[in-house]
C-alpha atoms as a PDB file:
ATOM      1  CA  UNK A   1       0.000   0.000   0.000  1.00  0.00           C
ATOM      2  CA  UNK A   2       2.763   2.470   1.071  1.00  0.00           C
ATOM      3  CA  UNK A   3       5.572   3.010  -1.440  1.00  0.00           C
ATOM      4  CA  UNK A   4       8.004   5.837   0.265  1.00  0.00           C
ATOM      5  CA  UNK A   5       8.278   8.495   2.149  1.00  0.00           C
ATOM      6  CA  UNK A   6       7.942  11.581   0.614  1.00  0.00           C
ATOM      7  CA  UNK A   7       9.099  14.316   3.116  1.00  0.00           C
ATOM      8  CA  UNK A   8       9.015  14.924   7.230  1.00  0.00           C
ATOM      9  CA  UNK A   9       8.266  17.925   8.910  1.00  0.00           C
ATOM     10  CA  UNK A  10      11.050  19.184  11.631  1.00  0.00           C
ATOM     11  CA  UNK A  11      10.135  21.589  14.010  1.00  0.00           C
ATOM     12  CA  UNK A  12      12.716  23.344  15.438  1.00  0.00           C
ATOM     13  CA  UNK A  13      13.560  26.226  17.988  1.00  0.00           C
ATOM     14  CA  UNK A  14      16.161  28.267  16.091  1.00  0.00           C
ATOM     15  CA  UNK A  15      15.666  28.606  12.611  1.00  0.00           C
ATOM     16  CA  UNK A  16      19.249  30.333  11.848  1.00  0.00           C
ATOM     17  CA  UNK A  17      21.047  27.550  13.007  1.00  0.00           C
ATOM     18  CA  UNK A  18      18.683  24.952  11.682  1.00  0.00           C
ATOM     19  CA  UNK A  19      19.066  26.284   8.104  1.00  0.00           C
ATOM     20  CA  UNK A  20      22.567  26.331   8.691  1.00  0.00           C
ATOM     21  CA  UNK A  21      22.813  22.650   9.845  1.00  0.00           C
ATOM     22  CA  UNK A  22      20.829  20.881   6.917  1.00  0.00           C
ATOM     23  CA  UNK A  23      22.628  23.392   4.235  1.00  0.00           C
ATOM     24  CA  UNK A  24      26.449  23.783   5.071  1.00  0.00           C
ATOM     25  CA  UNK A  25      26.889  20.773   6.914  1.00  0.00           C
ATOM     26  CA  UNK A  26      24.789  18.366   5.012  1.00  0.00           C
ATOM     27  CA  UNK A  27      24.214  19.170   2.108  1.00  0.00           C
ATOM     28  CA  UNK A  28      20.685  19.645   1.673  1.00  0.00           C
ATOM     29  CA  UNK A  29      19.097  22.319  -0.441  1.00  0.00           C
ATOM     30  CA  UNK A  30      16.893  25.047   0.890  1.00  0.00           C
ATOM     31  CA  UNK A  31      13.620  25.922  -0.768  1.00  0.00           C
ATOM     32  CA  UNK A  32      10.666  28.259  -0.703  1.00  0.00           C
ATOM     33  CA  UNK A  33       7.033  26.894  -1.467  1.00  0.00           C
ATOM     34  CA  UNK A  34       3.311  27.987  -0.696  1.00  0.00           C
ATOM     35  CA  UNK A  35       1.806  25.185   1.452  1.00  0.00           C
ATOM     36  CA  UNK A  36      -0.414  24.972   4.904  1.00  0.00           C
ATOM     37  CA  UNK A  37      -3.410  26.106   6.142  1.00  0.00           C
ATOM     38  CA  UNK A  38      -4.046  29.194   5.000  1.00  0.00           C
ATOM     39  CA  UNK A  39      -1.442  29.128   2.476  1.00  0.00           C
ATOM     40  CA  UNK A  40       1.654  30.682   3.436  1.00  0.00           C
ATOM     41  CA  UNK A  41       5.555  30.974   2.193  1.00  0.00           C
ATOM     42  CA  UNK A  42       7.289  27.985   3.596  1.00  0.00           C
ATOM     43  CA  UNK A  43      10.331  26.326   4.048  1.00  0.00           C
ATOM     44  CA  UNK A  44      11.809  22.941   3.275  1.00  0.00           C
ATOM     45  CA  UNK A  45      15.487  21.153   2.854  1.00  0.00           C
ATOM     46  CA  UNK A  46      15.368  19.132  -0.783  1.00  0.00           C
ATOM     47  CA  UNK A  47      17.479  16.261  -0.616  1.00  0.00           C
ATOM     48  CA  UNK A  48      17.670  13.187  -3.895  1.00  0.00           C
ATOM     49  CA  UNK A  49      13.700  12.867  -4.231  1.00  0.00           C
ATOM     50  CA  UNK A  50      12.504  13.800  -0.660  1.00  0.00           C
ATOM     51  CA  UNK A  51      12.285  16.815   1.146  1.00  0.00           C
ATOM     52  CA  UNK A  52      12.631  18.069   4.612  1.00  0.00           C
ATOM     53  CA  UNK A  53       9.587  20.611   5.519  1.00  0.00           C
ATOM     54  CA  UNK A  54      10.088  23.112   8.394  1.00  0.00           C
ATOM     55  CA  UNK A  55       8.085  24.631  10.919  1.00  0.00           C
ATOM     56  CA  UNK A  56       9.372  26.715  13.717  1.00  0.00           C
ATOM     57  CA  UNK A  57       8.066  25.814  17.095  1.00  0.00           C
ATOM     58  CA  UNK A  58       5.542  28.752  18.494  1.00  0.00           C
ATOM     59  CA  UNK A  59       4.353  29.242  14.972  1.00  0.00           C
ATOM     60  CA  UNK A  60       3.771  26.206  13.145  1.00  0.00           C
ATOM     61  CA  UNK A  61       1.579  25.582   9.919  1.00  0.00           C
ATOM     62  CA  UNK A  62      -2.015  23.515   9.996  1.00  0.00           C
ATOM     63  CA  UNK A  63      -2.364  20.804   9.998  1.00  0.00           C
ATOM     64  CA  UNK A  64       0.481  19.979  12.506  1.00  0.00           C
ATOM     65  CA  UNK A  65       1.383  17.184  14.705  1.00  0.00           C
ATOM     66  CA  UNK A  66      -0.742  17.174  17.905  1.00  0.00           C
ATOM     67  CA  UNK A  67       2.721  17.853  20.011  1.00  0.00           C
ATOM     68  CA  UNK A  68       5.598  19.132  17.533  1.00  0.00           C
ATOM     69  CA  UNK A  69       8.525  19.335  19.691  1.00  0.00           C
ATOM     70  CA  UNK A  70      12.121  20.371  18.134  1.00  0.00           C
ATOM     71  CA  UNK A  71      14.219  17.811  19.304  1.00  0.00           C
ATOM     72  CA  UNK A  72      12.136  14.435  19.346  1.00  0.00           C
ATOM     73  CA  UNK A  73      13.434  12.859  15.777  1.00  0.00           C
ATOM     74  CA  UNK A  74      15.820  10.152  15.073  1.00  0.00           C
ATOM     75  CA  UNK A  75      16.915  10.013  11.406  1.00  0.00           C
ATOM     76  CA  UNK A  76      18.853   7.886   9.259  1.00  0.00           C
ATOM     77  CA  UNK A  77      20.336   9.666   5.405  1.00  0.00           C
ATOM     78  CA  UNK A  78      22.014   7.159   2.890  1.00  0.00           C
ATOM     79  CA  UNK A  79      24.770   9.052   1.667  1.00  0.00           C
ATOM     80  CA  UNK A  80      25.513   9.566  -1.778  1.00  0.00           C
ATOM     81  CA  UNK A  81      29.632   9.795  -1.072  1.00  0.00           C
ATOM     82  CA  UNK A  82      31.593   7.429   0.720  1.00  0.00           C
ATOM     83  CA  UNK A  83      31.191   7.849   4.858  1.00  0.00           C
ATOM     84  CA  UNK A  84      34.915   8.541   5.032  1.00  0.00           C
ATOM     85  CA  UNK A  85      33.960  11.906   2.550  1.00  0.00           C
ATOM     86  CA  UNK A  86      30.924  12.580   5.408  1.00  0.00           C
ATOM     87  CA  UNK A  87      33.428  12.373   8.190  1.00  0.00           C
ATOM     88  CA  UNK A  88      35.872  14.853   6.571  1.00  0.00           C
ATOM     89  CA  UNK A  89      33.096  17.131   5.877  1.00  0.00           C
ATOM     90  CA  UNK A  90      31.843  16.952   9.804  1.00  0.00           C
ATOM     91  CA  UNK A  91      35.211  17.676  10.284  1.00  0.00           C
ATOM     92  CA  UNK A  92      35.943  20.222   8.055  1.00  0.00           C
ATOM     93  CA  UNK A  93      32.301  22.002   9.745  1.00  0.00           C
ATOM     94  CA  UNK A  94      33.861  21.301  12.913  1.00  0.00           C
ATOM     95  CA  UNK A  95      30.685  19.281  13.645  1.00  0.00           C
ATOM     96  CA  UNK A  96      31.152  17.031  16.447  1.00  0.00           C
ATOM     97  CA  UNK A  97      30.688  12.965  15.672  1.00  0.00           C
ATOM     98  CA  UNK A  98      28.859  11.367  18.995  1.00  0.00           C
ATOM     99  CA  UNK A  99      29.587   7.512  17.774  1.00  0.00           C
ATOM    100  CA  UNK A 100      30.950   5.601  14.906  1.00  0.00           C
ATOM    101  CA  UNK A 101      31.394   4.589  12.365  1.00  0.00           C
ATOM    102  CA  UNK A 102      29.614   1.852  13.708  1.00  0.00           C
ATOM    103  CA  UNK A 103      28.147  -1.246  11.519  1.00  0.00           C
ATOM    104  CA  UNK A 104      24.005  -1.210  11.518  1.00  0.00           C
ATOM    105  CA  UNK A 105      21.241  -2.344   9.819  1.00  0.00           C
ATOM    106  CA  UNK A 106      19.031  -0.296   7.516  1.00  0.00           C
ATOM    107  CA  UNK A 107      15.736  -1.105   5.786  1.00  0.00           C
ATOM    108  CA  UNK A 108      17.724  -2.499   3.130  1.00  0.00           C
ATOM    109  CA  UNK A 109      20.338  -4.283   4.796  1.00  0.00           C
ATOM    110  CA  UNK A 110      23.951  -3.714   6.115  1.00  0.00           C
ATOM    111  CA  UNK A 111      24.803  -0.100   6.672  1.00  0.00           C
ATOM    112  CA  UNK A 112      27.750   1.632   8.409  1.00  0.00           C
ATOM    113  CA  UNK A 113      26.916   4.618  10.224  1.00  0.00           C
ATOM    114  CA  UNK A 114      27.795   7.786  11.958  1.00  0.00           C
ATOM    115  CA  UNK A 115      25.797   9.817  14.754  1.00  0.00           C
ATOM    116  CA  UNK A 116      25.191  13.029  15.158  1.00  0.00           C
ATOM    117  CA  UNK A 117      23.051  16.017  16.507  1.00  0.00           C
ATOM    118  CA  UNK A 118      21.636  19.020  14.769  1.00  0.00           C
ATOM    119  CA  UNK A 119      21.309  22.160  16.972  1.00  0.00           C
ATOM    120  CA  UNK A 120      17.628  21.319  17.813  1.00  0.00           C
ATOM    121  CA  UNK A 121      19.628  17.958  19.565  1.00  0.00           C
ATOM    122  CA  UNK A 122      17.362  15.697  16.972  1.00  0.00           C
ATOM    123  CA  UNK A 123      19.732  12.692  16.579  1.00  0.00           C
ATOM    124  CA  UNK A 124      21.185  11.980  13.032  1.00  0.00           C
ATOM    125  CA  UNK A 125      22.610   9.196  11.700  1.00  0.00           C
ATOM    126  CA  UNK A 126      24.568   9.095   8.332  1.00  0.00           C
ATOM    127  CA  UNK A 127      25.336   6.211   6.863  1.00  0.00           C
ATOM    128  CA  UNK A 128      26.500   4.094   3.958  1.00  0.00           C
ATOM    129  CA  UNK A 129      25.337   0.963   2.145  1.00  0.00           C
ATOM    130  CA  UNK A 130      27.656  -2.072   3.011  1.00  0.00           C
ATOM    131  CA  UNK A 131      27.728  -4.865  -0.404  1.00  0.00           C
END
Protein backbone atom coordinates (compact mmCIF):
# COMPACT_ATOMS: atom_id res chain seq x y z
CA UNK A 1 0.00 0.00 0.00
CA UNK A 2 2.76 2.47 1.07
CA UNK A 3 5.57 3.01 -1.44
CA UNK A 4 8.00 5.84 0.26
CA UNK A 5 8.28 8.49 2.15
CA UNK A 6 7.94 11.58 0.61
CA UNK A 7 9.10 14.32 3.12
CA UNK A 8 9.02 14.92 7.23
CA UNK A 9 8.27 17.93 8.91
CA UNK A 10 11.05 19.18 11.63
CA UNK A 11 10.14 21.59 14.01
CA UNK A 12 12.72 23.34 15.44
CA UNK A 13 13.56 26.23 17.99
CA UNK A 14 16.16 28.27 16.09
CA UNK A 15 15.67 28.61 12.61
CA UNK A 16 19.25 30.33 11.85
CA UNK A 17 21.05 27.55 13.01
CA UNK A 18 18.68 24.95 11.68
CA UNK A 19 19.07 26.28 8.10
CA UNK A 20 22.57 26.33 8.69
CA UNK A 21 22.81 22.65 9.84
CA UNK A 22 20.83 20.88 6.92
CA UNK A 23 22.63 23.39 4.23
CA UNK A 24 26.45 23.78 5.07
CA UNK A 25 26.89 20.77 6.91
CA UNK A 26 24.79 18.37 5.01
CA UNK A 27 24.21 19.17 2.11
CA UNK A 28 20.69 19.65 1.67
CA UNK A 29 19.10 22.32 -0.44
CA UNK A 30 16.89 25.05 0.89
CA UNK A 31 13.62 25.92 -0.77
CA UNK A 32 10.67 28.26 -0.70
CA UNK A 33 7.03 26.89 -1.47
CA UNK A 34 3.31 27.99 -0.70
CA UNK A 35 1.81 25.19 1.45
CA UNK A 36 -0.41 24.97 4.90
CA UNK A 37 -3.41 26.11 6.14
CA UNK A 38 -4.05 29.19 5.00
CA UNK A 39 -1.44 29.13 2.48
CA UNK A 40 1.65 30.68 3.44
CA UNK A 41 5.56 30.97 2.19
CA UNK A 42 7.29 27.99 3.60
CA UNK A 43 10.33 26.33 4.05
CA UNK A 44 11.81 22.94 3.28
CA UNK A 45 15.49 21.15 2.85
CA UNK A 46 15.37 19.13 -0.78
CA UNK A 47 17.48 16.26 -0.62
CA UNK A 48 17.67 13.19 -3.89
CA UNK A 49 13.70 12.87 -4.23
CA UNK A 50 12.50 13.80 -0.66
CA UNK A 51 12.29 16.82 1.15
CA UNK A 52 12.63 18.07 4.61
CA UNK A 53 9.59 20.61 5.52
CA UNK A 54 10.09 23.11 8.39
CA UNK A 55 8.08 24.63 10.92
CA UNK A 56 9.37 26.71 13.72
CA UNK A 57 8.07 25.81 17.09
CA UNK A 58 5.54 28.75 18.49
CA UNK A 59 4.35 29.24 14.97
CA UNK A 60 3.77 26.21 13.14
CA UNK A 61 1.58 25.58 9.92
CA UNK A 62 -2.01 23.51 10.00
CA UNK A 63 -2.36 20.80 10.00
CA UNK A 64 0.48 19.98 12.51
CA UNK A 65 1.38 17.18 14.71
CA UNK A 66 -0.74 17.17 17.90
CA UNK A 67 2.72 17.85 20.01
CA UNK A 68 5.60 19.13 17.53
CA UNK A 69 8.53 19.33 19.69
CA UNK A 70 12.12 20.37 18.13
CA UNK A 71 14.22 17.81 19.30
CA UNK A 72 12.14 14.44 19.35
CA UNK A 73 13.43 12.86 15.78
CA UNK A 74 15.82 10.15 15.07
CA UNK A 75 16.91 10.01 11.41
CA UNK A 76 18.85 7.89 9.26
CA UNK A 77 20.34 9.67 5.40
CA UNK A 78 22.01 7.16 2.89
CA UNK A 79 24.77 9.05 1.67
CA UNK A 80 25.51 9.57 -1.78
CA UNK A 81 29.63 9.79 -1.07
CA UNK A 82 31.59 7.43 0.72
CA UNK A 83 31.19 7.85 4.86
CA UNK A 84 34.91 8.54 5.03
CA UNK A 85 33.96 11.91 2.55
CA UNK A 86 30.92 12.58 5.41
CA UNK A 87 33.43 12.37 8.19
CA UNK A 88 35.87 14.85 6.57
CA UNK A 89 33.10 17.13 5.88
CA UNK A 90 31.84 16.95 9.80
CA UNK A 91 35.21 17.68 10.28
CA UNK A 92 35.94 20.22 8.06
CA UNK A 93 32.30 22.00 9.74
CA UNK A 94 33.86 21.30 12.91
CA UNK A 95 30.69 19.28 13.65
CA UNK A 96 31.15 17.03 16.45
CA UNK A 97 30.69 12.97 15.67
CA UNK A 98 28.86 11.37 18.99
CA UNK A 99 29.59 7.51 17.77
CA UNK A 100 30.95 5.60 14.91
CA UNK A 101 31.39 4.59 12.36
CA UNK A 102 29.61 1.85 13.71
CA UNK A 103 28.15 -1.25 11.52
CA UNK A 104 24.00 -1.21 11.52
CA UNK A 105 21.24 -2.34 9.82
CA UNK A 106 19.03 -0.30 7.52
CA UNK A 107 15.74 -1.11 5.79
CA UNK A 108 17.72 -2.50 3.13
CA UNK A 109 20.34 -4.28 4.80
CA UNK A 110 23.95 -3.71 6.11
CA UNK A 111 24.80 -0.10 6.67
CA UNK A 112 27.75 1.63 8.41
CA UNK A 113 26.92 4.62 10.22
CA UNK A 114 27.79 7.79 11.96
CA UNK A 115 25.80 9.82 14.75
CA UNK A 116 25.19 13.03 15.16
CA UNK A 117 23.05 16.02 16.51
CA UNK A 118 21.64 19.02 14.77
CA UNK A 119 21.31 22.16 16.97
CA UNK A 120 17.63 21.32 17.81
CA UNK A 121 19.63 17.96 19.57
CA UNK A 122 17.36 15.70 16.97
CA UNK A 123 19.73 12.69 16.58
CA UNK A 124 21.18 11.98 13.03
CA UNK A 125 22.61 9.20 11.70
CA UNK A 126 24.57 9.10 8.33
CA UNK A 127 25.34 6.21 6.86
CA UNK A 128 26.50 4.09 3.96
CA UNK A 129 25.34 0.96 2.14
CA UNK A 130 27.66 -2.07 3.01
CA UNK A 131 27.73 -4.87 -0.40
Amino acid sequence: MISHLDHLVLTTADETRCIDFYTRVMGMSLETFIGGTPPVERKAFRYGDQKINLHIKGSEFEPKASFPTPGALDLCFIAIVPLEVVISNMRHCRWPIIEGPVERTGATGAIRSIYLRDPDGNLIEVSEKID
